[in-house]
N, C-alpha and C. Protein backbone atom coordinates (compact mmCIF):
# COMPACT_ATOMS: atom_id res chain seq x y z
N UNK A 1 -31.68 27.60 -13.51
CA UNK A 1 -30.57 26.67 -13.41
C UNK A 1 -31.12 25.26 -13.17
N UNK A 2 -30.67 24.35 -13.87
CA UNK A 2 -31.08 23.09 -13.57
C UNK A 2 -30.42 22.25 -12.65
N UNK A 3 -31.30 21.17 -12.32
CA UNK A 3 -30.75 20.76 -10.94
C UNK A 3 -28.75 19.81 -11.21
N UNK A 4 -29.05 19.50 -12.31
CA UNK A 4 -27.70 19.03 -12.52
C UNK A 4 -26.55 20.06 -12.79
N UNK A 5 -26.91 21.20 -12.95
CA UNK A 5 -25.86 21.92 -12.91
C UNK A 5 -25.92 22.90 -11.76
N UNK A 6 -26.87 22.94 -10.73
CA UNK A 6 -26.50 22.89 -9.09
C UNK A 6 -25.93 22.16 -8.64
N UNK A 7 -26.05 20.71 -8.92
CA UNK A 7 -25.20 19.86 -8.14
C UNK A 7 -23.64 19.83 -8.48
N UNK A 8 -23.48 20.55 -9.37
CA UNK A 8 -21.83 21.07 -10.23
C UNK A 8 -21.40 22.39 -9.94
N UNK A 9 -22.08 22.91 -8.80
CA UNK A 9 -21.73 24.32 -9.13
C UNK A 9 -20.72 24.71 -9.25
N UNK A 10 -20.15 25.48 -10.36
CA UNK A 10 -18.69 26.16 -10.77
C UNK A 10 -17.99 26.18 -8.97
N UNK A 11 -19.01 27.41 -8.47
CA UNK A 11 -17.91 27.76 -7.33
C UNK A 11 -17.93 26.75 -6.28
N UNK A 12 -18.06 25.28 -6.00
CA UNK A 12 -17.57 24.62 -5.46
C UNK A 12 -17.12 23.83 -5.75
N UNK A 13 -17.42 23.18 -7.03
CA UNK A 13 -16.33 22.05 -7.96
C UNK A 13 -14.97 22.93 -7.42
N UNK A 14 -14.58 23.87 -8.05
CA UNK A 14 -13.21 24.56 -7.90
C UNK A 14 -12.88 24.60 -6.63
N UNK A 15 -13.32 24.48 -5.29
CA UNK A 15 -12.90 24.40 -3.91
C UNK A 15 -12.58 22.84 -3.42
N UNK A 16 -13.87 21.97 -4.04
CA UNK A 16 -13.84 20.66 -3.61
C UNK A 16 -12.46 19.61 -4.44
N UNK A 17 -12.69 20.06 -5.80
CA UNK A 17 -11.19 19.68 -6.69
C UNK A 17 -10.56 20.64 -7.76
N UNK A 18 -9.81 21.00 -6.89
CA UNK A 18 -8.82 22.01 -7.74
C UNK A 18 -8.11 21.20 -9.24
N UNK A 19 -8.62 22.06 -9.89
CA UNK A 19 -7.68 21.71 -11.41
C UNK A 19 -8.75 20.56 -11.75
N UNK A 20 -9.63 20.02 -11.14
CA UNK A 20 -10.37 19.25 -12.44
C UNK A 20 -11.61 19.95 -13.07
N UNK A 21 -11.11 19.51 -14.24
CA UNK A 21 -12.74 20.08 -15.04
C UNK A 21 -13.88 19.11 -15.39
N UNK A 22 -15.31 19.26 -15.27
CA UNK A 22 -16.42 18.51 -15.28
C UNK A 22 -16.90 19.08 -16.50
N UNK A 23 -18.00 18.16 -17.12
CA UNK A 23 -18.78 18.84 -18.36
C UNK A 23 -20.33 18.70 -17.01
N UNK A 24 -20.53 19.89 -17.47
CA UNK A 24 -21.80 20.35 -16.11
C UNK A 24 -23.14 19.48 -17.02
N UNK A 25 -23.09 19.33 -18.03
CA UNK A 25 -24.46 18.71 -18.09
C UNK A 25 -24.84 17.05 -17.84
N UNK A 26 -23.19 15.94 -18.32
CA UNK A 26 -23.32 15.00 -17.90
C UNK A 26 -22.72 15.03 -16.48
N UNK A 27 -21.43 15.68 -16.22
CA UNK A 27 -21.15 15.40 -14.65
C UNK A 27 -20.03 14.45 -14.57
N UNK A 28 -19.56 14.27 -15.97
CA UNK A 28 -17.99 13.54 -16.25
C UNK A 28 -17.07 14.08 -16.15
N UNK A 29 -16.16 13.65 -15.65
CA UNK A 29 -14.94 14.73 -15.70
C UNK A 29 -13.91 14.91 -17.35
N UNK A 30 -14.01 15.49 -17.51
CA UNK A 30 -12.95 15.84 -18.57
C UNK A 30 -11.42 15.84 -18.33
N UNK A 31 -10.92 15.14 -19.80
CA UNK A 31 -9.46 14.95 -19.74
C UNK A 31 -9.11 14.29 -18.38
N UNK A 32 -9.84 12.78 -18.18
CA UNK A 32 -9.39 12.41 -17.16
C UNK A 32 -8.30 10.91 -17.79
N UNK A 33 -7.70 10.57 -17.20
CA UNK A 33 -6.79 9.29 -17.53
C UNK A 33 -7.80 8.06 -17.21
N UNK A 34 -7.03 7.28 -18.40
CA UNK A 34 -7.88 5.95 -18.07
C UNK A 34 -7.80 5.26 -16.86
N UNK A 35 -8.92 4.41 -16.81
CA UNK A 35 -8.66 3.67 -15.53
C UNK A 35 -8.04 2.13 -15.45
N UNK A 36 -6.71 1.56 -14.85
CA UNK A 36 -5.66 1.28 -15.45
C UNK A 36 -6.39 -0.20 -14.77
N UNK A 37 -7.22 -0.14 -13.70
CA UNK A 37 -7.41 -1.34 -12.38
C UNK A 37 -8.36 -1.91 -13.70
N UNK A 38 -8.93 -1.47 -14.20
CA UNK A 38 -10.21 -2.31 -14.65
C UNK A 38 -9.31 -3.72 -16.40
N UNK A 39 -8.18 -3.51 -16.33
CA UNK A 39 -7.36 -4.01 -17.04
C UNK A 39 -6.17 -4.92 -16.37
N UNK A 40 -7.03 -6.19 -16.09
CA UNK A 40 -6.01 -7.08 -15.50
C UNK A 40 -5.80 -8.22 -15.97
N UNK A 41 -4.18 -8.82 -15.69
CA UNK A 41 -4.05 -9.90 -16.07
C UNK A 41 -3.99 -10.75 -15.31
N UNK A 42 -5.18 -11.79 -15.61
CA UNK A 42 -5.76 -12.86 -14.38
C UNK A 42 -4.74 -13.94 -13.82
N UNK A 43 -3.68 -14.36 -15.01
CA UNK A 43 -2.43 -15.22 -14.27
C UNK A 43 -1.53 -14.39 -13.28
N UNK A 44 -1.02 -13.48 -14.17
CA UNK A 44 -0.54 -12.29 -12.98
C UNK A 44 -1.23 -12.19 -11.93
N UNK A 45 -2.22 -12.14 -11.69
CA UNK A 45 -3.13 -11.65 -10.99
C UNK A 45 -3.04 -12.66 -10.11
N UNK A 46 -3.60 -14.02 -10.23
CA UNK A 46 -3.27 -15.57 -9.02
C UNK A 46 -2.34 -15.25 -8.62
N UNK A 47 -0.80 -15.30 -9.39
CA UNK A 47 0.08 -15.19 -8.63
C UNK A 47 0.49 -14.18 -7.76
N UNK A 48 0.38 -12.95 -7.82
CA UNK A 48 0.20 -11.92 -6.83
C UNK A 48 -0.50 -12.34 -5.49
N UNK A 49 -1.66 -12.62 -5.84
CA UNK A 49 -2.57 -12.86 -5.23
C UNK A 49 -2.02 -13.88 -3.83
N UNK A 50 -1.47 -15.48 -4.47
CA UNK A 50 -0.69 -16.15 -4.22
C UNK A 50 0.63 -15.50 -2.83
N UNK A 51 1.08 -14.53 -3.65
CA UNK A 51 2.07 -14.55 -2.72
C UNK A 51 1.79 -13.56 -2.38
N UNK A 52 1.16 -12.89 -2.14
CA UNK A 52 0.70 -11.40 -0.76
C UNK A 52 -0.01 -13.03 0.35
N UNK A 53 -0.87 -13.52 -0.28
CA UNK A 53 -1.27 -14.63 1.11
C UNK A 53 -0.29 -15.18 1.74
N UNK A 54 0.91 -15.52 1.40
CA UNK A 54 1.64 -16.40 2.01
C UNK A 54 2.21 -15.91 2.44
N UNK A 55 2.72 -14.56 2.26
CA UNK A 55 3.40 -13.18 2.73
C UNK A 55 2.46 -12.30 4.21
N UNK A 56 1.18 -12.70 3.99
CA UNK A 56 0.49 -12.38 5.17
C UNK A 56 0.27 -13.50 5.96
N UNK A 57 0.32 -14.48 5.84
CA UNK A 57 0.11 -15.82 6.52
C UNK A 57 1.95 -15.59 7.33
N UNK A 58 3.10 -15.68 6.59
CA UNK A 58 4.30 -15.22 7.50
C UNK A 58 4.11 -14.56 8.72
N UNK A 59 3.69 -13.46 8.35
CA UNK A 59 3.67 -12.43 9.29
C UNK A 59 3.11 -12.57 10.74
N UNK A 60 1.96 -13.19 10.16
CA UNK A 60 1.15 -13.69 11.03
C UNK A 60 1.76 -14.73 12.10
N UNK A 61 2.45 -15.96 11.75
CA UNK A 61 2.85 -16.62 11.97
C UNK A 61 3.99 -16.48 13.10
N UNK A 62 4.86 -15.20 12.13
CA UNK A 62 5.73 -15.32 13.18
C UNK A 62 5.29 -14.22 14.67
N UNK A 63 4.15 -13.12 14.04
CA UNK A 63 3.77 -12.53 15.28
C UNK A 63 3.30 -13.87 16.67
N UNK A 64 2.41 -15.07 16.26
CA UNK A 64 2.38 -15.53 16.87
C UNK A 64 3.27 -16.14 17.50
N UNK A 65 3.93 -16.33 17.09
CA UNK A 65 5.66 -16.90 17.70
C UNK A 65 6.57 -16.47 18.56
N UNK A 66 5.55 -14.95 18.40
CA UNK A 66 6.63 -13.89 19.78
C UNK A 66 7.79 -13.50 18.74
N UNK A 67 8.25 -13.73 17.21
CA UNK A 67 9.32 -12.93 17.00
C UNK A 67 9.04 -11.64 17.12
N UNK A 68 8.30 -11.24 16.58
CA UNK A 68 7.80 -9.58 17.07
C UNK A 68 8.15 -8.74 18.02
N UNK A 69 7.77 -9.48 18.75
CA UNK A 69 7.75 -9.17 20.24
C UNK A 69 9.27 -9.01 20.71
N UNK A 70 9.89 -10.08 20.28
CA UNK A 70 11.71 -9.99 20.38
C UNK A 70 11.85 -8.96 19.33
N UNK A 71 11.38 -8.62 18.60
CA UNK A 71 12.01 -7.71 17.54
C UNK A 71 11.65 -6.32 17.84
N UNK A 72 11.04 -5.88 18.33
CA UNK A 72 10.12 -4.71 19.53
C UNK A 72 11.47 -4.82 20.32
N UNK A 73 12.17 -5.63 20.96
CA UNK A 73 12.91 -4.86 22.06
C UNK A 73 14.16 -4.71 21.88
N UNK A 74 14.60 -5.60 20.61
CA UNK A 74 16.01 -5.65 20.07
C UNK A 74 16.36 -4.38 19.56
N UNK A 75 18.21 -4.31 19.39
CA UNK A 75 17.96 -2.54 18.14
C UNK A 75 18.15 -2.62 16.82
N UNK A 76 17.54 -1.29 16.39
CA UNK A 76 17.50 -1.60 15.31
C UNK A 76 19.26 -0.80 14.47
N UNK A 77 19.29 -1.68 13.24
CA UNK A 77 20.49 -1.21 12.59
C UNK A 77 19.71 -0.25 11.48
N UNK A 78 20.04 1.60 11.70
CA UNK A 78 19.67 1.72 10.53
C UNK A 78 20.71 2.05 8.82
N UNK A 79 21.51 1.61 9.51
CA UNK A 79 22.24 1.41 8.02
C UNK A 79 22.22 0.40 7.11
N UNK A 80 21.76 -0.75 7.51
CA UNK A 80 20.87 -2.04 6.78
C UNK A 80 20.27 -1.63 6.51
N UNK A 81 18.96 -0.56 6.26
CA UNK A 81 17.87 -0.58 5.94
C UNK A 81 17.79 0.98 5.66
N UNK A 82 18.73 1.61 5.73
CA UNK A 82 18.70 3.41 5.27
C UNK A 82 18.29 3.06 3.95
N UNK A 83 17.70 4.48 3.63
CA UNK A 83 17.48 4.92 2.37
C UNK A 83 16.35 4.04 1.53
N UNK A 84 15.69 2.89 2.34
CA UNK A 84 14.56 2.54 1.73
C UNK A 84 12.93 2.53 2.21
N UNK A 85 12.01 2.96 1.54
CA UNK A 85 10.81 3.15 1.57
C UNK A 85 10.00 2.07 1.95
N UNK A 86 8.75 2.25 3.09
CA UNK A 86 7.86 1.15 3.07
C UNK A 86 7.67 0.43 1.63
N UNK A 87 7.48 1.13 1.10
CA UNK A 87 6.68 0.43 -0.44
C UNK A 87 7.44 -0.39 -0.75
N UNK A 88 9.25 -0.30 -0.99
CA UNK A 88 10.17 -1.20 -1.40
C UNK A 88 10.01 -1.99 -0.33
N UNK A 89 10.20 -1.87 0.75
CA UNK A 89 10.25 -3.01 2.12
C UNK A 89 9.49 -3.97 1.52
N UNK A 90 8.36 -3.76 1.70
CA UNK A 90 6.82 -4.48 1.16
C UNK A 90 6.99 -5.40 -0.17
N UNK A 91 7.54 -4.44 -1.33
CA UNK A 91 7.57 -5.42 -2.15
C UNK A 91 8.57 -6.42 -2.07
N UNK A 92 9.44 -5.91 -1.70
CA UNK A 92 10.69 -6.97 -1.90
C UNK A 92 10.74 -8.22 -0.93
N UNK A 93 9.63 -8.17 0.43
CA UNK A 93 9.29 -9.24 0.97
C UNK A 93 8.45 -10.20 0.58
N UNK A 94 7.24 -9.30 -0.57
CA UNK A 94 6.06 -9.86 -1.20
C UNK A 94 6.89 -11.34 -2.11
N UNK A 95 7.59 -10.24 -2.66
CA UNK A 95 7.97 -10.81 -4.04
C UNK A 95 9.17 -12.08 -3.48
N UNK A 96 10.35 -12.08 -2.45
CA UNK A 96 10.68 -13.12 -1.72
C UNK A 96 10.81 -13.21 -0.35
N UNK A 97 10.14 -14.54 -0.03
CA UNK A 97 9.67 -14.99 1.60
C UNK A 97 10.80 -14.97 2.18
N UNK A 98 12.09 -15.13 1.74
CA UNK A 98 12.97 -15.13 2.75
C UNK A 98 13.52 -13.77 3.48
N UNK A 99 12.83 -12.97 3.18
CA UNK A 99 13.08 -11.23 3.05
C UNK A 99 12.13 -10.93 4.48
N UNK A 100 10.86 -11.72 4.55
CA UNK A 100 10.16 -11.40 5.33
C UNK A 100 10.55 -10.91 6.99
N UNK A 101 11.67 -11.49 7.48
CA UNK A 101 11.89 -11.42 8.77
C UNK A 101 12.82 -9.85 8.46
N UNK A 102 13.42 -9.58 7.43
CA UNK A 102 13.70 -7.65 7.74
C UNK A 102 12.93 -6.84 7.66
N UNK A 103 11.88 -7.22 6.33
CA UNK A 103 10.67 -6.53 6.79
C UNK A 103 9.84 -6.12 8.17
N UNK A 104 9.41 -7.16 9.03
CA UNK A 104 9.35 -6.89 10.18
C UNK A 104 9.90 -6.42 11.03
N UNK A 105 11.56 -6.39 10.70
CA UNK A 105 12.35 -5.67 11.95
C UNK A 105 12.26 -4.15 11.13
N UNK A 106 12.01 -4.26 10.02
CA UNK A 106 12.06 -2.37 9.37
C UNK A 106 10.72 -1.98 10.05
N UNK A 107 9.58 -2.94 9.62
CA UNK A 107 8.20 -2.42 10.54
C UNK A 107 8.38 -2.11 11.80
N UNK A 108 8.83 -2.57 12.60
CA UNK A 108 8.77 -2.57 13.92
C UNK A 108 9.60 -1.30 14.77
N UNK A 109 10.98 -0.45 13.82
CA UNK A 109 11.05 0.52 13.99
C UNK A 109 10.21 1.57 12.97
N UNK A 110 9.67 1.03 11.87
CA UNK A 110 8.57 2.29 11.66
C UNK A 110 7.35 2.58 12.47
N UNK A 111 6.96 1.53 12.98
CA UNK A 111 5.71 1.14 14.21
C UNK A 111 6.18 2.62 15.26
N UNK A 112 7.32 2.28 15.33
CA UNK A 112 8.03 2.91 16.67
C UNK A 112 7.95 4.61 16.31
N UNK A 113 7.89 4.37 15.48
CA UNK A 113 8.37 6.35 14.64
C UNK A 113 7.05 6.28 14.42
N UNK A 114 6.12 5.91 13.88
CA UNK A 114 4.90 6.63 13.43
C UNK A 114 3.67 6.88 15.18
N UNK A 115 3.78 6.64 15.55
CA UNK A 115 2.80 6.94 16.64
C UNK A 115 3.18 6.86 18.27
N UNK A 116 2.69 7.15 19.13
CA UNK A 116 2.65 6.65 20.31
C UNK A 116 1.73 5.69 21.06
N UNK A 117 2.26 5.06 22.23
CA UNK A 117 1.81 3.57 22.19
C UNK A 117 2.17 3.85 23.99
N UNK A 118 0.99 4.59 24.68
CA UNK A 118 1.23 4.09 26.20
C UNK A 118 1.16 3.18 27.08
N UNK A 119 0.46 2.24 26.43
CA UNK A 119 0.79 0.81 27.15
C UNK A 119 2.12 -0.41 26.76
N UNK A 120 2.94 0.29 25.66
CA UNK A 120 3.88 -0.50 24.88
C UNK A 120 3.27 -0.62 23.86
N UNK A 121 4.12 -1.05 22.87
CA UNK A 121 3.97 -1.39 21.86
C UNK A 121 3.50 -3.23 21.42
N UNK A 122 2.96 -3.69 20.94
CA UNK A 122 3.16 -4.67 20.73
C UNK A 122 3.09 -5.29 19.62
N UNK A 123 3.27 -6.91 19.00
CA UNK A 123 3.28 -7.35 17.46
C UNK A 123 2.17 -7.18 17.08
N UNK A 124 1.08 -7.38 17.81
CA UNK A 124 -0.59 -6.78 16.67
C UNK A 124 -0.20 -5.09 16.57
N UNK A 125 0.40 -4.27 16.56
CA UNK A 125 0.20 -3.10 16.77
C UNK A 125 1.17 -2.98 14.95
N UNK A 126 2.48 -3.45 14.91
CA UNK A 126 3.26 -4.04 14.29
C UNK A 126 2.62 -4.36 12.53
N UNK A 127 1.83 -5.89 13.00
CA UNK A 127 0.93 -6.17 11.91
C UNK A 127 -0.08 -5.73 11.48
N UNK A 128 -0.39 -4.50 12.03
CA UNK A 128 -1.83 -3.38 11.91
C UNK A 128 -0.98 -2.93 11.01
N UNK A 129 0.25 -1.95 11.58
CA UNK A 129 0.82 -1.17 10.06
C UNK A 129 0.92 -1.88 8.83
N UNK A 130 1.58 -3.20 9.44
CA UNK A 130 2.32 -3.55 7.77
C UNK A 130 0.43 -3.84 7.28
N UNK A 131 -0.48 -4.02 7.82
CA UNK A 131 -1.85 -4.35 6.70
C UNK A 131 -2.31 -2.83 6.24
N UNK A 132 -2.30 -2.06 7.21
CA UNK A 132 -2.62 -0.87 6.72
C UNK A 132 -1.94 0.14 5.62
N UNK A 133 -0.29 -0.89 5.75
CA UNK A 133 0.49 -0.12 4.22
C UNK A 133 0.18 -0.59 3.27
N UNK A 134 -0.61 -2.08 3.16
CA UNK A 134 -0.58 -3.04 2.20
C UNK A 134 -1.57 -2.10 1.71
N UNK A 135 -2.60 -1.71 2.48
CA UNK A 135 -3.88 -1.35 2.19
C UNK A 135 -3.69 0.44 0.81
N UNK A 136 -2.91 0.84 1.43
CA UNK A 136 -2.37 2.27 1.25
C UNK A 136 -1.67 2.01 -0.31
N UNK A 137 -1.07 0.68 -0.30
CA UNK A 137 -0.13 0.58 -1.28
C UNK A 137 -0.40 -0.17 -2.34
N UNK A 138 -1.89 -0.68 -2.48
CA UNK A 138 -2.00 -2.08 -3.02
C UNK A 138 -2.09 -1.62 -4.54
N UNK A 139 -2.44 -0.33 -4.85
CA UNK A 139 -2.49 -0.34 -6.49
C UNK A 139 -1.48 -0.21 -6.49
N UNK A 140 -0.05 0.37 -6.35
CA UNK A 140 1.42 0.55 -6.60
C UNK A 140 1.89 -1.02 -6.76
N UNK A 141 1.55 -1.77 -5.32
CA UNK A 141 1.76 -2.95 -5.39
C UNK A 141 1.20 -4.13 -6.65
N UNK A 142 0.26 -3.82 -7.14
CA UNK A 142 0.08 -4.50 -8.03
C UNK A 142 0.47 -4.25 -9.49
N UNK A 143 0.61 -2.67 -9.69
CA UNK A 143 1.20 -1.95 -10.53
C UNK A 143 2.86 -3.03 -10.86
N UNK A 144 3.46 -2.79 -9.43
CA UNK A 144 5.44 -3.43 -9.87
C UNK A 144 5.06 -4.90 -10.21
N UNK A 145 3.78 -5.39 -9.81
CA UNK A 145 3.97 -6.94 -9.90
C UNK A 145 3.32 -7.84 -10.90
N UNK A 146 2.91 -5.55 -12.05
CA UNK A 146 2.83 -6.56 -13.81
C UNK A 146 1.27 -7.09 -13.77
N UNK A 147 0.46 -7.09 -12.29
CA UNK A 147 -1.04 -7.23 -12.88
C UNK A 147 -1.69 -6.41 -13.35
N UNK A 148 -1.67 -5.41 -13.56
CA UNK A 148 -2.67 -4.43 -14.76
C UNK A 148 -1.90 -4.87 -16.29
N UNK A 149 -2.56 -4.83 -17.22
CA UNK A 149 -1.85 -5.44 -18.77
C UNK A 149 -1.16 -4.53 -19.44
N UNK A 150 -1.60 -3.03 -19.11
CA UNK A 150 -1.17 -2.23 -19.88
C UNK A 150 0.72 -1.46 -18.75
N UNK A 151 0.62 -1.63 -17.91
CA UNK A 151 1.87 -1.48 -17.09
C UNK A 151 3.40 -2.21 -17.27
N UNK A 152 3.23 -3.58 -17.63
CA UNK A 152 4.64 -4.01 -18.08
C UNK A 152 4.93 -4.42 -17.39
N UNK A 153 4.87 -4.42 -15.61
CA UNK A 153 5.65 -5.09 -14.81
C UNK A 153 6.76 -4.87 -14.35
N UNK A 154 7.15 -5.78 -13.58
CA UNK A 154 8.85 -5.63 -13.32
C UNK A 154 9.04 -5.16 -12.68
N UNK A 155 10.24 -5.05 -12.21
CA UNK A 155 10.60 -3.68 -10.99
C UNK A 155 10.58 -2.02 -11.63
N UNK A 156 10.66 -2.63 -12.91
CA UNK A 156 10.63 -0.69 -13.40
C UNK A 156 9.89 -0.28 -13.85
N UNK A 157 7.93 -1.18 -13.93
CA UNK A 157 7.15 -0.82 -14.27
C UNK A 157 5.98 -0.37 -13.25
């Protein structure tokens, strides 16, 4: 057996990734989908770019401001904000700044639901999630906002 097709071995490819198939002598995967990131459009692309900064510069801003912090102790309404997903939250603040201050009050009860926090909670705790969704979300996110060329954009792309 050669060493490249030890390092493929049938019976752990199939444990490590179920349902993909490799060609054992190069070590490519077969029937895989293209890769969509390496196809971008660079104006799209500034402007995204553009407004996730100014969209994180907000945030920032107003954590320093203590709204956070008021928004941590206020309640929350969830019938304003039923039935929608971080990802929509996110974009729809990305995409307009004036959106940004529900975003944070939706973060701040998801903050509240996703973990425990024995010293309190506070707005860096807040702006950790919303970076860590950005982080979680950023090919989707760039996907709705039309920078890959072959995606289309839009809200329905």
């Amino acid at each position: 057996m050669t060493k490249l097709r030890e390092a493929f071995d049938i019976d752990q490819a199939s444990r490590l990734c179920y349902g993909a198939h490799f060609n054992l002598r190069t070590g490519t995967c077969l029937f895989s989908l293209p890769d969509i990131t390496t196809q971008v459009n660079p104006e799209v692309r500034r402007e995204w770019l553009r407004s996730l900064r100014t969209f994180k510069k907000d945030i920032k801003v107003r954590q320093k401001l203590g709204v956070v912090d008021t928004l941590l102790k206020a309640p929350f309404d969830r019938d304003k904000y039923g039935g929608r997903f971080e990802f929509q939250i996110l974009a729809d603040a990305i995409e307009d700044s004036s959106k940004v201050l529900d975003c944070l009050q939706c973060y701040c009860f998801i903050t509240k639901t996703r973990a425990y926090y024995p010293q309190g909670m506070t707005g860096k705790d807040v702006i950790s999630t919303i970076e860590d969704d950005l982080s979680r979300f950023s090919v989707g996110l760039r996907k709705r906002f039309g920078v890959f060329s072959d995606t289309g954009g839009g809200k329905d792309g």
